[in-house]
C-alpha atoms as a PDB file:
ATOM      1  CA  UNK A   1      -6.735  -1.477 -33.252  1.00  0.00           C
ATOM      2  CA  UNK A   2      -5.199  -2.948 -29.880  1.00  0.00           C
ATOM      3  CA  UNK A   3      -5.220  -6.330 -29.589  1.00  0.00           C
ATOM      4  CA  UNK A   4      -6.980  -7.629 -26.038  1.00  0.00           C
ATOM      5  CA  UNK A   5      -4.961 -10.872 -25.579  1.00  0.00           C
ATOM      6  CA  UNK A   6      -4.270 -10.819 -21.597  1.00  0.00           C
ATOM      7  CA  UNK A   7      -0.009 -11.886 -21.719  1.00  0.00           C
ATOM      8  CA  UNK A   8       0.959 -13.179 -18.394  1.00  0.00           C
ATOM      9  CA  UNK A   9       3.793 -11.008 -17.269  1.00  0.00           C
ATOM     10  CA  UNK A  10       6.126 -11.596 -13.826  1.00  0.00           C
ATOM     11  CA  UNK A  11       6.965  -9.260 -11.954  1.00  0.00           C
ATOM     12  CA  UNK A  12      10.134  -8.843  -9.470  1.00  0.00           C
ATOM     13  CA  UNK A  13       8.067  -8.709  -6.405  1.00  0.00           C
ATOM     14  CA  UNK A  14       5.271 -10.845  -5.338  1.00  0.00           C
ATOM     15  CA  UNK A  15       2.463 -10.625  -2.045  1.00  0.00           C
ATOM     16  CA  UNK A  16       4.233 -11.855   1.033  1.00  0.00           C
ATOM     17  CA  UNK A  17       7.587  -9.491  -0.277  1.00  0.00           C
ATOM     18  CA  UNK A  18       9.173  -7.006   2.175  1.00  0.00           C
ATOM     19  CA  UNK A  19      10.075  -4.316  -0.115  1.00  0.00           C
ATOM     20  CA  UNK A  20      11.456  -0.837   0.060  1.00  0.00           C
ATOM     21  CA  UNK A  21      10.234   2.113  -1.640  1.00  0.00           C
ATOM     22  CA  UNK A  22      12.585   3.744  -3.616  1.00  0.00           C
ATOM     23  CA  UNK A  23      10.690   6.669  -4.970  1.00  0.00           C
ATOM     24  CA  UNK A  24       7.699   9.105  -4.800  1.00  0.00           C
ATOM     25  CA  UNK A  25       6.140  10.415  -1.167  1.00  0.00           C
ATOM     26  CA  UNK A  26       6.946   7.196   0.477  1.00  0.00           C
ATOM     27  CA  UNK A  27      10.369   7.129  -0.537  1.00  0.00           C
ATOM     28  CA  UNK A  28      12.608   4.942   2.019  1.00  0.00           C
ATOM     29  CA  UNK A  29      10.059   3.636   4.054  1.00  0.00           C
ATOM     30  CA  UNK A  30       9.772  -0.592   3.901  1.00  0.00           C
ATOM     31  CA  UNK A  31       6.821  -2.567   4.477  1.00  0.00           C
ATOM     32  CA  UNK A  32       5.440  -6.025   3.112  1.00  0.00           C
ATOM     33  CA  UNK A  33       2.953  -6.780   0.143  1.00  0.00           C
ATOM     34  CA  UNK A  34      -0.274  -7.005   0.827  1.00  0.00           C
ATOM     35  CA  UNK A  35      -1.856  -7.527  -2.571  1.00  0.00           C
ATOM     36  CA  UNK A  36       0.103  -7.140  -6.395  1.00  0.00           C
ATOM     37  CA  UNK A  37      -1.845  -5.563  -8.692  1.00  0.00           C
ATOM     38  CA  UNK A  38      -0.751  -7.398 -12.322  1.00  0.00           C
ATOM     39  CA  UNK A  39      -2.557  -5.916 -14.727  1.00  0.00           C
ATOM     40  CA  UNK A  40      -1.517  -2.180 -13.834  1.00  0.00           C
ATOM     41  CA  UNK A  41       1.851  -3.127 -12.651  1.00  0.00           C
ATOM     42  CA  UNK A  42       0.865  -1.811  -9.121  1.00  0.00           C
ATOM     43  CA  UNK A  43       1.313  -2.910  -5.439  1.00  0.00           C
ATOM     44  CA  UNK A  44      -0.038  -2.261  -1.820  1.00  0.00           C
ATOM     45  CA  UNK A  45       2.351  -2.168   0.361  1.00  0.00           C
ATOM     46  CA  UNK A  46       1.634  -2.299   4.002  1.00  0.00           C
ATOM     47  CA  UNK A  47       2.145   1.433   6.039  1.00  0.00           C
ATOM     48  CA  UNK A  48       3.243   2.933   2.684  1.00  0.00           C
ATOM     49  CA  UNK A  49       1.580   6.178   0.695  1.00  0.00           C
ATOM     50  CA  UNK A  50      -0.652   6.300   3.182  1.00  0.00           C
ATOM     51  CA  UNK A  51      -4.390   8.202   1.635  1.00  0.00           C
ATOM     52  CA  UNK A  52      -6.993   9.471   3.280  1.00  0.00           C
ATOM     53  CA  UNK A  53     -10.107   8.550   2.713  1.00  0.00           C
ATOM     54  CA  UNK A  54     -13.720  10.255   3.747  1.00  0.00           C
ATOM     55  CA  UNK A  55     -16.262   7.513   4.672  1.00  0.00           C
ATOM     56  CA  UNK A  56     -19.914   8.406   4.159  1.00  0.00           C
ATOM     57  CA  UNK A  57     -22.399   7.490   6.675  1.00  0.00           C
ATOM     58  CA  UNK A  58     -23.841   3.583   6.191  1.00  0.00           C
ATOM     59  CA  UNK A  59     -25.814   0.979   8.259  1.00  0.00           C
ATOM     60  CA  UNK A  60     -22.843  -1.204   9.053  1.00  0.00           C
ATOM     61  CA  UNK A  61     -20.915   2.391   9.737  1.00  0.00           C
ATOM     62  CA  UNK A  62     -23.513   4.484  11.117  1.00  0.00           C
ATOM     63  CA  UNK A  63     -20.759   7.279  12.095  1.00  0.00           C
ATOM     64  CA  UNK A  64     -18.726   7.612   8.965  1.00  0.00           C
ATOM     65  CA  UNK A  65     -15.492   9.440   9.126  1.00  0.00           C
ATOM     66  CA  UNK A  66     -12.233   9.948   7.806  1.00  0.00           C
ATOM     67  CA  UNK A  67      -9.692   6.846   7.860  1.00  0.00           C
ATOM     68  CA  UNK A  68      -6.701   6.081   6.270  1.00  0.00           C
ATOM     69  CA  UNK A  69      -5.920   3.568   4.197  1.00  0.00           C
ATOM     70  CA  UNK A  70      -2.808   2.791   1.616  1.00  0.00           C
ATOM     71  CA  UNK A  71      -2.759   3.654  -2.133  1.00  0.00           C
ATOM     72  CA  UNK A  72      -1.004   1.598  -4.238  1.00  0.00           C
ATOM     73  CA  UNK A  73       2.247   2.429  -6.089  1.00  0.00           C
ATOM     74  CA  UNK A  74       4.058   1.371  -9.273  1.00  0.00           C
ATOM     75  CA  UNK A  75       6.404  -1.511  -9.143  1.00  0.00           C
ATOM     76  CA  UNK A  76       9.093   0.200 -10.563  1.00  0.00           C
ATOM     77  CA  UNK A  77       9.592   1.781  -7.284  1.00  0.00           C
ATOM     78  CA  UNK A  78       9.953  -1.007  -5.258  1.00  0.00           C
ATOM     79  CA  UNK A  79      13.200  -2.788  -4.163  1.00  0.00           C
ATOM     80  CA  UNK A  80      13.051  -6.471  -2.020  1.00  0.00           C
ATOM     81  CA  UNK A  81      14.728  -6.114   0.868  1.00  0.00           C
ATOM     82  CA  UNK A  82      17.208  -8.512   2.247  1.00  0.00           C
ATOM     83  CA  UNK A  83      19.179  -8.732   5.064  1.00  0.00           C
ATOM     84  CA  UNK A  84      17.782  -5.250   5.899  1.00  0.00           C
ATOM     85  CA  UNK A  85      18.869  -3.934   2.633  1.00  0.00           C
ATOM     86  CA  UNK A  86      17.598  -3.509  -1.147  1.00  0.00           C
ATOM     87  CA  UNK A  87      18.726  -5.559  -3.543  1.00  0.00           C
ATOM     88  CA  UNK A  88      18.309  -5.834  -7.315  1.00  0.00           C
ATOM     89  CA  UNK A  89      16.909  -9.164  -8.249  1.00  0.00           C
ATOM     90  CA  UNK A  90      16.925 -11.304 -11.552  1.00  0.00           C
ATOM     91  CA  UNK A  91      15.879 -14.536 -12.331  1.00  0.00           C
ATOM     92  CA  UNK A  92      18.004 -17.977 -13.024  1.00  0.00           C
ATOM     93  CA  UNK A  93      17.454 -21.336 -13.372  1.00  0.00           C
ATOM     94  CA  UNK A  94      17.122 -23.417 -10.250  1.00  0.00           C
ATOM     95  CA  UNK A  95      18.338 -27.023  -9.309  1.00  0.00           C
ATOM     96  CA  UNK A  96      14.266 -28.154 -10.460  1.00  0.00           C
ATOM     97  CA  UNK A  97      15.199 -26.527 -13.474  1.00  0.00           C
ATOM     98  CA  UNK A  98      12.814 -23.683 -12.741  1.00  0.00           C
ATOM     99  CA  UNK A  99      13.218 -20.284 -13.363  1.00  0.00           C
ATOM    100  CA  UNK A 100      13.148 -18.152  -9.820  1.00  0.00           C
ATOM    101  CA  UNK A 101      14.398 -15.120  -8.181  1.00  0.00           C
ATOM    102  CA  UNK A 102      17.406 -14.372  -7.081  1.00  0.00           C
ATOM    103  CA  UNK A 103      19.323 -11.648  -5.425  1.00  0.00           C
ATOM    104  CA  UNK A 104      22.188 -10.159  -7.500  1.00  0.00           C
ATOM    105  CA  UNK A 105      24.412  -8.590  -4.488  1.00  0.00           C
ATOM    106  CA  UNK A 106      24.200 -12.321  -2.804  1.00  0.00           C
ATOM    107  CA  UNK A 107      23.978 -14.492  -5.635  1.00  0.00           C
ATOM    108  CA  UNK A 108      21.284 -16.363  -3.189  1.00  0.00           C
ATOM    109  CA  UNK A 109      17.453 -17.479  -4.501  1.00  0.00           C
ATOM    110  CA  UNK A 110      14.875 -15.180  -2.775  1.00  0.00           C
ATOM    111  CA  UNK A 111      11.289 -17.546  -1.770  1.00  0.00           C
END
């Protein structure tokens, strides 16, 4: 039987990030978070795998219609971008004596 005990993972990008997709449709195209989905290891990311989506009729959208809106893709395809380019990014301890991110090509600690 599975167990159901939620485990707090982290994750190498975080809302606010302006990441690069490395991977799928999308592949190439940058953009910033705009919400991380945890528990499926999933992220929007801003003008990326763009869906579209058919909008039935309502009373706050009386015309309905076809917009687009963007799907969310796994994490494992996403690279922060810094300086313009991807980087790989790991985690060390901090003057605080905090773990927090940091870019491997630089050596510098990402926000």
């Amino acid at each position: 039987m599975k167990n159901n005990t939620s485990k707090q993972t982290k994750l190498h990008v975080k809302k606010g990030d302006t990441v690069m997709v490395i991977a799928g449709n999308a592949k190439g195209k940058t953009g910033v978070i705009k919400q991380v989905i945890v528990d499926k290891s999933r992220a929007i990311v801003e003008g990326a795998n763009l869906q579209t989506k058919h909008v039935k009729p309502s009373a706050s959208n009386p015309q309905g219609g076809i917009e687009k809106r963007e799907g969310s893709i796994h994490i494992s395809n996403l690279m922060v971008v810094e300086n313009g380019k991807p980087v790989r990014t790991g985690r060390k301890v901090n003057e605080e004596g905090k773990l927090q991110r940091y870019s491997k090509a630089t050596g510098k600690f990402i926000a």
